[in-house]
N, C-alpha and C. Protein backbone atom coordinates (compact mmCIF):
# COMPACT_ATOMS: atom_id res chain seq x y z
N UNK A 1 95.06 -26.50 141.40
CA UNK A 1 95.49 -25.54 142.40
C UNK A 1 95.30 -24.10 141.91
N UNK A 2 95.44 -23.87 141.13
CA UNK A 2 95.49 -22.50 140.22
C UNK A 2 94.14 -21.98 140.07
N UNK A 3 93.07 -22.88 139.64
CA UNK A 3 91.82 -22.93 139.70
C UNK A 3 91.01 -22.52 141.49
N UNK A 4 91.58 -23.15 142.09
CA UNK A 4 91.30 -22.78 143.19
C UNK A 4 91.81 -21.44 143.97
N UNK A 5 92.94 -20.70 143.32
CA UNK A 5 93.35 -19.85 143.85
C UNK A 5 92.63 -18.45 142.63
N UNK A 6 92.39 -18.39 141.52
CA UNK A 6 91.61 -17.93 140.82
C UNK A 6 90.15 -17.62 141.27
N UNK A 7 89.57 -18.83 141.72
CA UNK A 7 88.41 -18.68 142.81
C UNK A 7 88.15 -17.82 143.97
N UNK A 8 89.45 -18.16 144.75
CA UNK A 8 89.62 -17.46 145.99
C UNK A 8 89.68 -15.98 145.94
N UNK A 9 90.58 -15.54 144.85
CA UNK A 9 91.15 -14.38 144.56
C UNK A 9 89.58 -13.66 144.00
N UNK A 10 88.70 -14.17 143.10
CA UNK A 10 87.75 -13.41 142.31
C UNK A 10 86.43 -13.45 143.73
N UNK A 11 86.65 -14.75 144.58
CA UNK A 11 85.93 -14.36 145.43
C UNK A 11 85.68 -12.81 146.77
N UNK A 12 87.65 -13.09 146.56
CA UNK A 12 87.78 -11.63 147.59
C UNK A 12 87.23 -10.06 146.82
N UNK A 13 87.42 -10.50 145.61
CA UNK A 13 87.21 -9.18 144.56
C UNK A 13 85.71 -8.95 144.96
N UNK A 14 85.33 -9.74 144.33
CA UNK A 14 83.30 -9.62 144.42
C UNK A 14 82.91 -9.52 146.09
N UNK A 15 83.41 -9.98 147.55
CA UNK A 15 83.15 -9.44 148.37
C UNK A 15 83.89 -7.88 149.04
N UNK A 16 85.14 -7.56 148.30
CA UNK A 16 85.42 -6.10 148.41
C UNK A 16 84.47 -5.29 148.04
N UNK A 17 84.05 -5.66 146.73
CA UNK A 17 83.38 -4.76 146.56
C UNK A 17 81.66 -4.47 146.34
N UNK A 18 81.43 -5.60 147.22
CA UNK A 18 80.11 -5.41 147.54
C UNK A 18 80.14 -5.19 149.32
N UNK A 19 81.78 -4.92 149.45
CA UNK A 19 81.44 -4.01 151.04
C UNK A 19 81.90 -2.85 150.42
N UNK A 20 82.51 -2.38 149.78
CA UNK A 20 83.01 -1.34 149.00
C UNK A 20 81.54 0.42 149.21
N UNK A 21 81.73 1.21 149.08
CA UNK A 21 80.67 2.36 149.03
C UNK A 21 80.25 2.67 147.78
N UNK A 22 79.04 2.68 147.58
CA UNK A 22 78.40 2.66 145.84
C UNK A 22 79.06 3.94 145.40
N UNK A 23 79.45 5.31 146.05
CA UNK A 23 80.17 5.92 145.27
C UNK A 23 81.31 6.74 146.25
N UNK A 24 82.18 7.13 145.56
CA UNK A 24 83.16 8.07 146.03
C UNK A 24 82.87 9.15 147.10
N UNK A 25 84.00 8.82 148.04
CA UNK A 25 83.55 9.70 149.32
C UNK A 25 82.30 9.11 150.07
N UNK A 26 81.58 8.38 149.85
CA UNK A 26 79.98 7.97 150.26
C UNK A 26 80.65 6.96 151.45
N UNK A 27 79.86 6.79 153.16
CA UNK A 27 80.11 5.58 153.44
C UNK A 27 79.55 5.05 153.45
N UNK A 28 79.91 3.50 153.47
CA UNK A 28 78.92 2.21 153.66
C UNK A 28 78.21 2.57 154.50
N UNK A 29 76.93 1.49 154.75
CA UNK A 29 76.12 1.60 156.21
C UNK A 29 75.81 0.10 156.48
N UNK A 30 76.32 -0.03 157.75
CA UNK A 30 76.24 -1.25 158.69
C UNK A 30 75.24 -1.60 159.15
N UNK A 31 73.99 -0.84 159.59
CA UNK A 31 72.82 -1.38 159.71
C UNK A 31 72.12 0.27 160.22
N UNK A 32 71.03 -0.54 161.09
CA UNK A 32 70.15 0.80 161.18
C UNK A 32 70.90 1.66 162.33
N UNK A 33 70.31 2.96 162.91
CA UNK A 33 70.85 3.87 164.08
C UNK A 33 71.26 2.79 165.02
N UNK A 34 71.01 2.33 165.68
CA UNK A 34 71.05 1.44 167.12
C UNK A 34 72.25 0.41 166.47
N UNK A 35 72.47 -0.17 165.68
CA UNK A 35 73.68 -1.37 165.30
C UNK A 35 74.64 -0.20 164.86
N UNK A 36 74.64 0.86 164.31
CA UNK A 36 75.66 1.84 163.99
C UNK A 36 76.40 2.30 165.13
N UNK A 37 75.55 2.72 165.88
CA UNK A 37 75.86 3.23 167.13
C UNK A 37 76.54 2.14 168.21
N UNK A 38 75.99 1.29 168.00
CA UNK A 38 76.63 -0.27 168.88
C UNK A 38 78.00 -0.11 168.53
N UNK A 39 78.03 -0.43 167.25
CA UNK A 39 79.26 -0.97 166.67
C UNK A 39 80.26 -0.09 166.49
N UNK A 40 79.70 1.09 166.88
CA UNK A 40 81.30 2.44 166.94
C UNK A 40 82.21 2.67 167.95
N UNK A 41 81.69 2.09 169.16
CA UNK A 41 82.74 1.73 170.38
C UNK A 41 82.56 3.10 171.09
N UNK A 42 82.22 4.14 170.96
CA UNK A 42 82.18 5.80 171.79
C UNK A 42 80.62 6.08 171.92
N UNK A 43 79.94 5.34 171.97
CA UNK A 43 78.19 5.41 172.52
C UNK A 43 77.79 4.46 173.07
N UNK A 44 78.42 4.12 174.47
CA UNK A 44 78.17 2.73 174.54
C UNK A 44 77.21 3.22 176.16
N UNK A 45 77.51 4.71 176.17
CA UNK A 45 76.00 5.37 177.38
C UNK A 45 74.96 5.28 176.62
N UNK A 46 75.26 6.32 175.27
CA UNK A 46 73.78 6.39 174.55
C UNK A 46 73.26 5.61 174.60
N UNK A 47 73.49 4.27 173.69
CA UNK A 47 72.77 3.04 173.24
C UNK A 47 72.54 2.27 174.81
N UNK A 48 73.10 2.70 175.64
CA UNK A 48 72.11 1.84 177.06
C UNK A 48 71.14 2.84 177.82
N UNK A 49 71.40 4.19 177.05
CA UNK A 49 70.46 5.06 177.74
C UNK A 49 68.89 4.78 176.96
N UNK A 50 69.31 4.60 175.40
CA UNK A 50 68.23 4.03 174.55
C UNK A 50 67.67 2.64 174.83
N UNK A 51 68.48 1.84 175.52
CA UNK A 51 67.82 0.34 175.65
C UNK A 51 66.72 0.64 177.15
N UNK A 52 67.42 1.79 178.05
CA UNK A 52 66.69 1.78 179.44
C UNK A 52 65.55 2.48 179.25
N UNK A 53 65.42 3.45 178.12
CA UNK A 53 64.28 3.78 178.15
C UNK A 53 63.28 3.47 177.16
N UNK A 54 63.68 2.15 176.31
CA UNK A 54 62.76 1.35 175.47
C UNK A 54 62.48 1.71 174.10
N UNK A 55 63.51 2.87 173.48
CA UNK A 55 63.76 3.11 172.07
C UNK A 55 64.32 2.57 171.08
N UNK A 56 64.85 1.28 171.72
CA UNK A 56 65.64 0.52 170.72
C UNK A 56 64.57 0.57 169.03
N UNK A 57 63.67 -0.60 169.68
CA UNK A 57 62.38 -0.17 168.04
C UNK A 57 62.29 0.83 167.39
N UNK A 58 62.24 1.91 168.28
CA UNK A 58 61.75 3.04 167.40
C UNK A 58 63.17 3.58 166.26
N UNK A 59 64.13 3.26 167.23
CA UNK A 59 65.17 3.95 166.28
C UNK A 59 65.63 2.68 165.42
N UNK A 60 65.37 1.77 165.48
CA UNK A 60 65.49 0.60 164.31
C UNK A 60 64.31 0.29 163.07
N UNK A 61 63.37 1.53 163.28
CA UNK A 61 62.36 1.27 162.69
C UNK A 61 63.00 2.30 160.90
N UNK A 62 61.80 2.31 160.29
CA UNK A 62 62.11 2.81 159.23
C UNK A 62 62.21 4.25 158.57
N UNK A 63 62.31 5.01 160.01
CA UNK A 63 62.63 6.25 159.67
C UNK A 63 62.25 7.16 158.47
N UNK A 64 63.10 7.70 157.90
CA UNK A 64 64.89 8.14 158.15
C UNK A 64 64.97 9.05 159.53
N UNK A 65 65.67 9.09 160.28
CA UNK A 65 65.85 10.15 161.55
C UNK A 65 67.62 10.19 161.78
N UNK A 66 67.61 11.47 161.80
CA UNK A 66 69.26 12.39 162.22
C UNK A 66 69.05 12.57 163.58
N UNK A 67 70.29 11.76 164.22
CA UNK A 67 70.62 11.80 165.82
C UNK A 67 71.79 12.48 165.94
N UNK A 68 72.03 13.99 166.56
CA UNK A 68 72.55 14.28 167.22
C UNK A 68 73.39 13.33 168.24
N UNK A 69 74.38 12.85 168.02
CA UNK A 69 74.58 11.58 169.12
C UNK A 69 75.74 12.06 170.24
N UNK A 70 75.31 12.18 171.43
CA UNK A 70 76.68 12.45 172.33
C UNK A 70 77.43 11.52 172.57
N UNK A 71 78.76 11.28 172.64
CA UNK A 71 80.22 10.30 173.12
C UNK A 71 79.51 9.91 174.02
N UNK A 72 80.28 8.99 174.81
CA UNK A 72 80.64 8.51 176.32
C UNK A 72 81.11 9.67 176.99
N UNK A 73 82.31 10.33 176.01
CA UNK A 73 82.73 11.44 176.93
C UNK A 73 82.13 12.82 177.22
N UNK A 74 80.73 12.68 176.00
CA UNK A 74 80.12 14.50 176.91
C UNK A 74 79.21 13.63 177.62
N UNK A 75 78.70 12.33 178.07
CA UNK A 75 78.08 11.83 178.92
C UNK A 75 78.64 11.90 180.20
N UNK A 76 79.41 11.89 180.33
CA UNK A 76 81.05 11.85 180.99
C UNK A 76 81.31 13.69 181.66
N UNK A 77 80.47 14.30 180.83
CA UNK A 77 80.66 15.58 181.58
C UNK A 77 79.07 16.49 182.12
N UNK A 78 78.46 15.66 182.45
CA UNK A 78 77.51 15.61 183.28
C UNK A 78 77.64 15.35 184.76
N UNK A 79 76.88 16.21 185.83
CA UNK A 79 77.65 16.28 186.80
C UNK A 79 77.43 14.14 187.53
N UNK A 80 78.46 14.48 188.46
CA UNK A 80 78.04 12.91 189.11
C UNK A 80 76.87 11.98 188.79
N UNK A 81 76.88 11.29 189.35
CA UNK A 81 75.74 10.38 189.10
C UNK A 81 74.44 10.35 187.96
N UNK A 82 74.39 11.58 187.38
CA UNK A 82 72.55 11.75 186.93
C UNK A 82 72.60 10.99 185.74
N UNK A 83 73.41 10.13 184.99
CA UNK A 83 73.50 9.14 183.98
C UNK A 83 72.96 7.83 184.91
N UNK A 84 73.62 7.68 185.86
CA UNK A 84 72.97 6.36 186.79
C UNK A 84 71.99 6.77 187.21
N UNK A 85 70.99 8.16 187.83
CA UNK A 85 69.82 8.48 188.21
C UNK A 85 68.78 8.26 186.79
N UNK A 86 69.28 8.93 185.44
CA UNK A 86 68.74 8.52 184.45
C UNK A 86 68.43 7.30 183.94
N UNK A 87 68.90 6.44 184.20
CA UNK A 87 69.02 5.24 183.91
C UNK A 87 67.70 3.97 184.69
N UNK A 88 67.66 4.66 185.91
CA UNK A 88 66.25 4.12 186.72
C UNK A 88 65.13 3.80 186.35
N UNK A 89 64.31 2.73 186.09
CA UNK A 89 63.05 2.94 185.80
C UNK A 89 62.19 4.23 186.56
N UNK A 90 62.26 4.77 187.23
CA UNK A 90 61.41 5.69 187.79
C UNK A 90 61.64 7.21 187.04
N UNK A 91 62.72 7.23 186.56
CA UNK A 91 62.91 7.89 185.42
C UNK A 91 62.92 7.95 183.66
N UNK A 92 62.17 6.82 183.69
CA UNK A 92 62.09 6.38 181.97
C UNK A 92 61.54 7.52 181.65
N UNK A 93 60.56 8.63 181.70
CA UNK A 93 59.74 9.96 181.15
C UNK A 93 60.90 10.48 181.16
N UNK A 94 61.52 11.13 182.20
CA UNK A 94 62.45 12.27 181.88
C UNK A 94 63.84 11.40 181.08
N UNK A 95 64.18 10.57 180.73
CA UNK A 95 64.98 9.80 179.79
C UNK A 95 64.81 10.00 178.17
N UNK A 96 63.33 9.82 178.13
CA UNK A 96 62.67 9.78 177.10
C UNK A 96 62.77 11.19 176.53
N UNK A 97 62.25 11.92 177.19
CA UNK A 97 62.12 13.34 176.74
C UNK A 97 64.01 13.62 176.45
N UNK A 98 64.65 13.11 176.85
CA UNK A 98 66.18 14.15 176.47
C UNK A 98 66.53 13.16 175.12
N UNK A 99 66.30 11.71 175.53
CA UNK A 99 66.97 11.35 174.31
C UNK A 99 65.79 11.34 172.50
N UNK A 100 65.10 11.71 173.07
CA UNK A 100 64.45 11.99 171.97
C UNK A 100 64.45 13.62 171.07
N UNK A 101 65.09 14.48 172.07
CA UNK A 101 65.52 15.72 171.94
C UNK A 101 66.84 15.90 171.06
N UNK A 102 67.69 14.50 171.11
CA UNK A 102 68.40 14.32 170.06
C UNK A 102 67.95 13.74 168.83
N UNK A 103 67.20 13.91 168.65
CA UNK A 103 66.48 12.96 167.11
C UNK A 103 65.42 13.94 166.47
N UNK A 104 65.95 14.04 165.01
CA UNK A 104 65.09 15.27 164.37
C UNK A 104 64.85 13.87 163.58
N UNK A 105 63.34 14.01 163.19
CA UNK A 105 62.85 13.39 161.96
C UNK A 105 63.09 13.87 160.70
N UNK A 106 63.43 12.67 159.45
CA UNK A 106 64.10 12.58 158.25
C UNK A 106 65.71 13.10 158.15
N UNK A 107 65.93 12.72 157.13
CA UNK A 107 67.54 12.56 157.07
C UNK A 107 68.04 13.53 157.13
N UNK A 108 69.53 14.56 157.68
CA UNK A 108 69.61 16.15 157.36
C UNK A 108 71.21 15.69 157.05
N UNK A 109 72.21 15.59 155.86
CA UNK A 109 73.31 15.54 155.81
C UNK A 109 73.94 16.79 156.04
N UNK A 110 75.43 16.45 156.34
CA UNK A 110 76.15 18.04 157.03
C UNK A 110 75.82 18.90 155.70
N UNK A 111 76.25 18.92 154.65
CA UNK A 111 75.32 19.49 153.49
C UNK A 111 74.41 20.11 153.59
N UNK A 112 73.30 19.65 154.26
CA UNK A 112 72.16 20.22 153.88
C UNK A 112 71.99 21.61 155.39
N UNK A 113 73.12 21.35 156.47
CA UNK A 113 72.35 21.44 157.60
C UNK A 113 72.49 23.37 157.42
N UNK A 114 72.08 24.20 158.39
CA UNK A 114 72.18 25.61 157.87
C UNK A 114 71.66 26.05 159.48
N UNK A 115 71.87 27.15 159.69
CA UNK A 115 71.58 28.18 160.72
C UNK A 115 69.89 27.82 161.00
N UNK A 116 69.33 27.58 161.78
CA UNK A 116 67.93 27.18 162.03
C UNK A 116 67.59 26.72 163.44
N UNK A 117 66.36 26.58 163.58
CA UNK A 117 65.58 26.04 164.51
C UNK A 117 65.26 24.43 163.93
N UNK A 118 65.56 23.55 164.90
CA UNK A 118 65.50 22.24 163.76
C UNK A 118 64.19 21.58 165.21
N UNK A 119 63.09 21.29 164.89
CA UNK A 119 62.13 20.61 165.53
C UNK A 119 62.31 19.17 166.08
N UNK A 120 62.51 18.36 166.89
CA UNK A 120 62.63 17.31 167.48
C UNK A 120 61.71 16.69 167.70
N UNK A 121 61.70 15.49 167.65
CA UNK A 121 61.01 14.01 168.23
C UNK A 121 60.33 14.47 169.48
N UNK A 122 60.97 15.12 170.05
CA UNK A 122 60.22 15.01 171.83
C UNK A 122 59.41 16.16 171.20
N UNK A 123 59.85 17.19 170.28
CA UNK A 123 58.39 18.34 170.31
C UNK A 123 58.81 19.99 170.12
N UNK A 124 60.16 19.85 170.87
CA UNK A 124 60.82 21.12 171.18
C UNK A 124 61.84 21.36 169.96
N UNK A 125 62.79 22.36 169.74
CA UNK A 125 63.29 22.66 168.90
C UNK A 125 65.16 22.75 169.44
N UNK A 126 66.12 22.37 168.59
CA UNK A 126 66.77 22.47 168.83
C UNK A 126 67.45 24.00 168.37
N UNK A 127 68.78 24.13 168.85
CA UNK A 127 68.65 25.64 167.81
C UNK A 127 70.00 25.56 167.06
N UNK A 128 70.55 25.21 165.63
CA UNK A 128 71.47 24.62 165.08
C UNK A 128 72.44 25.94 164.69
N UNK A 129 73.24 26.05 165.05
CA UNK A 129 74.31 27.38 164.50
C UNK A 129 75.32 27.05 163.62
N UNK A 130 75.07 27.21 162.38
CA UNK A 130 76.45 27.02 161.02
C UNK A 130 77.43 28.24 161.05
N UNK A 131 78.75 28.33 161.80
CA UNK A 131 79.46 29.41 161.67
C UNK A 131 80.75 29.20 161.10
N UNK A 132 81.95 30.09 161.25
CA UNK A 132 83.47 29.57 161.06
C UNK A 132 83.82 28.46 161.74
N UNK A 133 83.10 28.89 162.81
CA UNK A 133 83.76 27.43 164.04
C UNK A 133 83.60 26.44 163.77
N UNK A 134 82.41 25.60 162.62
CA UNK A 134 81.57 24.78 162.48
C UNK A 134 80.12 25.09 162.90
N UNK A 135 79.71 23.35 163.65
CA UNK A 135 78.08 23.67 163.42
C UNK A 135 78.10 23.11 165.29
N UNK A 136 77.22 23.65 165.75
CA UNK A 136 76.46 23.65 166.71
C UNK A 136 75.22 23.25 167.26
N UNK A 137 74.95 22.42 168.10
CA UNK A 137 73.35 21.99 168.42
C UNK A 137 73.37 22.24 170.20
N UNK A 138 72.43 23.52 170.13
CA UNK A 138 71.92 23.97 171.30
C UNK A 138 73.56 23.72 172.06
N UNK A 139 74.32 24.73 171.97
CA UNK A 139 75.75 24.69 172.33
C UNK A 139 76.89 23.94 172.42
N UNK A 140 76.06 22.49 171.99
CA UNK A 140 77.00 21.39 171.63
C UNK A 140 77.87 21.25 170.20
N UNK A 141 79.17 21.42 170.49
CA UNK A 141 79.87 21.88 169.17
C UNK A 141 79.82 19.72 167.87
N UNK A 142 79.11 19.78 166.96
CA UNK A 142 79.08 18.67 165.62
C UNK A 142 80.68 17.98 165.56
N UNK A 143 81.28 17.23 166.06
CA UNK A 143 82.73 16.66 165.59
C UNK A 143 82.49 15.95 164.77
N UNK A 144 81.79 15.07 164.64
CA UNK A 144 81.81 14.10 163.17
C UNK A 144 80.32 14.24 162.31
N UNK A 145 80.47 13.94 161.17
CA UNK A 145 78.61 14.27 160.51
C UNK A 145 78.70 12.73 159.57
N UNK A 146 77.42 13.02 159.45
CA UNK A 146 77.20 12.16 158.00
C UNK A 146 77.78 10.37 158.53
N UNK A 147 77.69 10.31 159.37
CA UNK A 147 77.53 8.88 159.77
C UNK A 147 76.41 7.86 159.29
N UNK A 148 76.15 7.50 158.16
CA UNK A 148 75.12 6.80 157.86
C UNK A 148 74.77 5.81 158.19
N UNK A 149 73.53 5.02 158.44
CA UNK A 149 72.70 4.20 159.04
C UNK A 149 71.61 3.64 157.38
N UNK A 150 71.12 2.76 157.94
CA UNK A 150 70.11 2.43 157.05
C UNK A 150 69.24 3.33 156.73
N UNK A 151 68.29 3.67 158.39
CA UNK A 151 67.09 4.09 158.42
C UNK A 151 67.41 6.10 158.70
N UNK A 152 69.04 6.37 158.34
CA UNK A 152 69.16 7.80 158.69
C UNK A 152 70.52 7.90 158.86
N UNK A 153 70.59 9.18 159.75
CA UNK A 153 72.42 9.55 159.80
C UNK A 153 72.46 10.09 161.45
N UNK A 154 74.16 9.76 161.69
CA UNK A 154 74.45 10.67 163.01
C UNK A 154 75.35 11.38 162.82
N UNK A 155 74.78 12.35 163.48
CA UNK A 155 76.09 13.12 163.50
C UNK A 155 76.42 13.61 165.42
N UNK A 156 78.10 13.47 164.99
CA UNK A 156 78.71 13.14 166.70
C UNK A 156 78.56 14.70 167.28
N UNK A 157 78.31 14.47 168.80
CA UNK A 157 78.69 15.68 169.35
C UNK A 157 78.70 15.41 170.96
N UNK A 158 79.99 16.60 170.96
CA UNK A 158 80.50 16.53 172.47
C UNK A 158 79.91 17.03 173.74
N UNK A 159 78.71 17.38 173.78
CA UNK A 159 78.02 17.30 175.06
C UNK A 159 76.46 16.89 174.72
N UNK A 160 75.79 16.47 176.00
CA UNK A 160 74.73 16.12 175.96
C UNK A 160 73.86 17.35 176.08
N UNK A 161 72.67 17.57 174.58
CA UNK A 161 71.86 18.78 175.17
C UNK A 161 70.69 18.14 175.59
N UNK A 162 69.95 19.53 176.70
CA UNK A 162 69.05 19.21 177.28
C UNK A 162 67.53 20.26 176.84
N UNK A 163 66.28 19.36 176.64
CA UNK A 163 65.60 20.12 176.67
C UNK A 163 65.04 20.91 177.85
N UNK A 164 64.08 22.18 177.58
CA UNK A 164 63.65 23.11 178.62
C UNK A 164 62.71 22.37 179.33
């Protein structure tokens, strides 16, 4: 019996801490952008705005890419309907173009990020503001950063920006 509870016990040890974070302050990562984002419960527009317009692959691919990611709730502050108009196949182009406007190629931790023009996936530039207030993307104020992924990082923010 003792033997078996010795087992049990060294078993929980060795799976703590191979879910455990290789270092201090660092978090784990659950899988790539798209299973991160699944599994956080507050992007559950994004990740069907990404399945309707056929990015799932790309953002499961091997990156690294930093997503700007909006809630449910700055989806939520878009006027009526244009999340269900977005959502249409007859709109997959203009889908494409916004949610790719959240995705800068290679990794940018809150660390690294700084006052700039940061270039996007779709082509256009976002325009990133580091002040007292915090950080900013194209007027959308950063609430959470450094969300890690396999293939990259998100960082949260409360409205959806749009490109020109």
């Amino acid at each position: 019996m003792k033997t078996l509870q010795k087992l049990t016990l060294t078993a929980l040890a060795i799976s703590s801490l191979a879910l455990a974070p290789a270092h201090a302050g660092e978090k784990s990562v659950a899988g790539d952008i798209v299973a991160v984002a699944s599994g956080a419960g507050s992007f559950n527009t994004l990740v069907a705005a990404v399945k309707a317009a056929g990015l799932v692959e790309t953002l499961q691919g091997k990156g690294p890419f930093t997503v700007f990611a909006p809630t449910d709730e700055a989806f939520a502050k878009l006027p009526k309907d244009t999340v269900e108009n977005l959502l249409k196949p007859e709109n997959k182009e203009k889908l494409v173009a916004i949610l790719t406007y959240h995705v800068v190629a290679g990794k940018v931790m809150a660390a690294d990020v700084k006052t700039m023009k940061a270039k996007t996936v779709n082509g256009q530039s976002l325009d990133v503001q580091v002040g007292d207030g915090g950080v900013t993307v194209d007027k959308a104020k950063v609430i959470k950063t450094d969300v890690a992924a396999s293939n990259g990082v998100i960082h949260v923010i409360d409205t959806v920006v749009l490109p020109n």
